[in-house]
C-alpha atoms as a PDB file:
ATOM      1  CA  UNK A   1      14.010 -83.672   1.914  1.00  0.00           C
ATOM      2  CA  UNK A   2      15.473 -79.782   2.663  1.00  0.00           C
ATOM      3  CA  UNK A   3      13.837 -77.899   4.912  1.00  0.00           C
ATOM      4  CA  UNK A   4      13.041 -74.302   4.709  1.00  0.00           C
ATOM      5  CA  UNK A   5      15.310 -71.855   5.318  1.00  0.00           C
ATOM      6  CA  UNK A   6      14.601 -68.637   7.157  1.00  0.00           C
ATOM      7  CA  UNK A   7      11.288 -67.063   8.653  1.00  0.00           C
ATOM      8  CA  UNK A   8       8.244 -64.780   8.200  1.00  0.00           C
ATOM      9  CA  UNK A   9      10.987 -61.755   7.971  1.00  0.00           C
ATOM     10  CA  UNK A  10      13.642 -63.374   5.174  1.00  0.00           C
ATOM     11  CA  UNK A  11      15.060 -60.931   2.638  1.00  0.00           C
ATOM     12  CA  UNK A  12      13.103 -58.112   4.410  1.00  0.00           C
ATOM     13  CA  UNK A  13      16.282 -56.137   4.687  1.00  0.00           C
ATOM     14  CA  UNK A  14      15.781 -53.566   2.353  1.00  0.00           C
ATOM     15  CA  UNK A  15      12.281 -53.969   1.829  1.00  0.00           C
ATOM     16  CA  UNK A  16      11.229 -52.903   5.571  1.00  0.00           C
ATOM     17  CA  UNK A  17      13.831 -50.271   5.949  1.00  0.00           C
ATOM     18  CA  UNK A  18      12.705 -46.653   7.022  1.00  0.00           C
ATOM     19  CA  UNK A  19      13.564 -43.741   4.843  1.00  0.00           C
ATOM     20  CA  UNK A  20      16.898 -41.521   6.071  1.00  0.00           C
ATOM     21  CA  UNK A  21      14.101 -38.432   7.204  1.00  0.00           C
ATOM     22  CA  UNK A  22      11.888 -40.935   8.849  1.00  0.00           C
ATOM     23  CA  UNK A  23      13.995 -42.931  10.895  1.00  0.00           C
ATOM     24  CA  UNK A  24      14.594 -42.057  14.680  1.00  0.00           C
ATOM     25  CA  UNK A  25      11.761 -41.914  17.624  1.00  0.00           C
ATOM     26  CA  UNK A  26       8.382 -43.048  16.697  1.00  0.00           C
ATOM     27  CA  UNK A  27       5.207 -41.123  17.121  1.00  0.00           C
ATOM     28  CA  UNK A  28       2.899 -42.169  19.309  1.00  0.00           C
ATOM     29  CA  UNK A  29       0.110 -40.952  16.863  1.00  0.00           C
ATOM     30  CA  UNK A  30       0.741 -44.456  15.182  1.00  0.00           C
ATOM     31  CA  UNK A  31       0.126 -46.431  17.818  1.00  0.00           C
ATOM     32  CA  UNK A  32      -3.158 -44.776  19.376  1.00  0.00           C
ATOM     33  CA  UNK A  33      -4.539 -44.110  15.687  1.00  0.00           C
ATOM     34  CA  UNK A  34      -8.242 -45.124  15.341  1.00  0.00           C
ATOM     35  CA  UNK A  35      -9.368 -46.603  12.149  1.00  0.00           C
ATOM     36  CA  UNK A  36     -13.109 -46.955  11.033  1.00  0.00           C
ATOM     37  CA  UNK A  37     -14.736 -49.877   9.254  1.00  0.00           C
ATOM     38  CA  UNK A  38     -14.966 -49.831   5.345  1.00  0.00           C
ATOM     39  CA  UNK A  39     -11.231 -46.766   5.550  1.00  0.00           C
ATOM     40  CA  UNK A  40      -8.809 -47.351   3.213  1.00  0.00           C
ATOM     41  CA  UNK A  41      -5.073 -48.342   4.220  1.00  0.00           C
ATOM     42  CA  UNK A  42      -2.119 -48.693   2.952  1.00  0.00           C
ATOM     43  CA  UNK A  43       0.424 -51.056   4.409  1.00  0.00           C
ATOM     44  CA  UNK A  44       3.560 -49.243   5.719  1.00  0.00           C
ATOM     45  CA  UNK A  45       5.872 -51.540   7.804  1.00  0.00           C
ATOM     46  CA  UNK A  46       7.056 -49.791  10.922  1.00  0.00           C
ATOM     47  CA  UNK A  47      10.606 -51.942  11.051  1.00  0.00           C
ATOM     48  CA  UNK A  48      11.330 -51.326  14.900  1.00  0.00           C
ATOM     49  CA  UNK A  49       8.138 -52.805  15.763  1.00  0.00           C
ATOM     50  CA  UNK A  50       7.921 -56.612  14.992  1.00  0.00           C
ATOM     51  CA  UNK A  51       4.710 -57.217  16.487  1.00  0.00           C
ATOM     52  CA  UNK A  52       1.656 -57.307  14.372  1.00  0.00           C
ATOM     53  CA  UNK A  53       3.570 -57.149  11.122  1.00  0.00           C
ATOM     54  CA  UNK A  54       2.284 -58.641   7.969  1.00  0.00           C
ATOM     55  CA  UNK A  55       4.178 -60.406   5.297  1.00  0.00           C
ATOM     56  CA  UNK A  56       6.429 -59.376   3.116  1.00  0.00           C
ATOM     57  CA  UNK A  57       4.332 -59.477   0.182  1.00  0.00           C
ATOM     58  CA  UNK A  58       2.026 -56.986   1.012  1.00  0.00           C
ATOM     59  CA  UNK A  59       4.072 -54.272   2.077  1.00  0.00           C
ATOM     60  CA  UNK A  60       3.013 -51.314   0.039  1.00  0.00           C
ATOM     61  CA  UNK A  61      -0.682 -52.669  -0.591  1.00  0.00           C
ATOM     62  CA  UNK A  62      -3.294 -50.669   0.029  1.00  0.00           C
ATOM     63  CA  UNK A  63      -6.204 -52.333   1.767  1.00  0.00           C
ATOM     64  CA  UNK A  64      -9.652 -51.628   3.662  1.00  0.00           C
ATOM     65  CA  UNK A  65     -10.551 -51.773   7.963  1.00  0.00           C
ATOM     66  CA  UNK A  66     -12.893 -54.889   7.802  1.00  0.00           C
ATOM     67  CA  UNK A  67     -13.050 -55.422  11.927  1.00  0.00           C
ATOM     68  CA  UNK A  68     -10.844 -55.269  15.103  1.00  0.00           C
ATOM     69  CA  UNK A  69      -9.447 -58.281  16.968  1.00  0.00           C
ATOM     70  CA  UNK A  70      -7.543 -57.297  19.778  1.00  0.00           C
ATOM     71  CA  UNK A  71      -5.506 -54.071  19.681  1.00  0.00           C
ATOM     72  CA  UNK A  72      -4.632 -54.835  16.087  1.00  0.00           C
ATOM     73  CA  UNK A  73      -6.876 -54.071  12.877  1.00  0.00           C
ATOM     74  CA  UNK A  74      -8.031 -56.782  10.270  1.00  0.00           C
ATOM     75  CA  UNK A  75      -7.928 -55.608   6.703  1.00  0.00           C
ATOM     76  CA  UNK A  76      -8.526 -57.179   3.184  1.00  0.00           C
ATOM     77  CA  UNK A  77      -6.628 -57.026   1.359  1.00  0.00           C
ATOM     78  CA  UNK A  78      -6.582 -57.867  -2.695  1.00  0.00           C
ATOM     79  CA  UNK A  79      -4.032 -60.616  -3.548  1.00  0.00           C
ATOM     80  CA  UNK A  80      -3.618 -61.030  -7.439  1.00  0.00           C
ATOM     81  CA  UNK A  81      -7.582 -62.733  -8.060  1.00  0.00           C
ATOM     82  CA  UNK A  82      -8.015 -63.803  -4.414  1.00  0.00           C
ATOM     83  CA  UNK A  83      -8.756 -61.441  -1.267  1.00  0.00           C
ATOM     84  CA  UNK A  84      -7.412 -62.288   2.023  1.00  0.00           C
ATOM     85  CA  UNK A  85      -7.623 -60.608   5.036  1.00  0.00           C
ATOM     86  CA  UNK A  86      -4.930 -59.978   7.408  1.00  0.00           C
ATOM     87  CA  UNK A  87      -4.168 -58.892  11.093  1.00  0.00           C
ATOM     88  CA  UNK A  88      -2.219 -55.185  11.034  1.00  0.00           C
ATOM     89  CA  UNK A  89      -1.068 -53.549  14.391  1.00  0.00           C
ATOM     90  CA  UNK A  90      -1.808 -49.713  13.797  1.00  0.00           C
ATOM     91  CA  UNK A  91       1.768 -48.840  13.485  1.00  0.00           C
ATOM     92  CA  UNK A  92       2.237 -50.769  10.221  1.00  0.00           C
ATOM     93  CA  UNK A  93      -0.778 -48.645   8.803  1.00  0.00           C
ATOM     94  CA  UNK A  94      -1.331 -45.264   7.241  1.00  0.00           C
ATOM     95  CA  UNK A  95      -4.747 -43.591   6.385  1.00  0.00           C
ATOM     96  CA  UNK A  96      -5.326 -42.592   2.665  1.00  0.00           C
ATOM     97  CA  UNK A  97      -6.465 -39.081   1.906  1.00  0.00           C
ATOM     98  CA  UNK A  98      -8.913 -39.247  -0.236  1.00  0.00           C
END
């Protein structure tokens, strides 16, 4: 039996990268953002920060703040019929203006 190549981050080379005008020094607006329950999300990855990333598959998603746990933000997210929620760090998230 093979085993599985690879981990949570395979073939996330392109997919992850920053645009050309947004790469450099990060804000620290990202990181001290506060989110409320029941605000929508969408799911940016912020590629120089690994911790609390999501997976691949939801990059670009747009989602809503269920709950905290921790520093990082839980958020549902709608996955083809099925909703699932998932654990964001606030750098991987931007706020939709409605």
């Amino acid at each position: 039996m093979a085993t599985r190549v690879g981990g949570n981050r395979r073939k996330t080379r392109h997919i992850f990268q920053n645009n050309v005008r947004e790469k450099g020094k990060i804000s620290i607006r990202r990181y001290l953002q506060t989110l409320e329950n029941g605000e929508r999300v969408v799911l940016k990855a912020q590629p120089a920060v690994q911790g609390g990333l999501y997976f691949r598959r939801f990059h670009g998603k747009s989602g809503i703040v269920k709950g905290t746990q921790g520093k990082c933000y839980k958020v549902e997210v709608k996955d083809h019929s099925a909703t699932k929620i998932i654990v964001v760090h606030p750098v991987h998230l931007k706020k939709v203006v409605a």
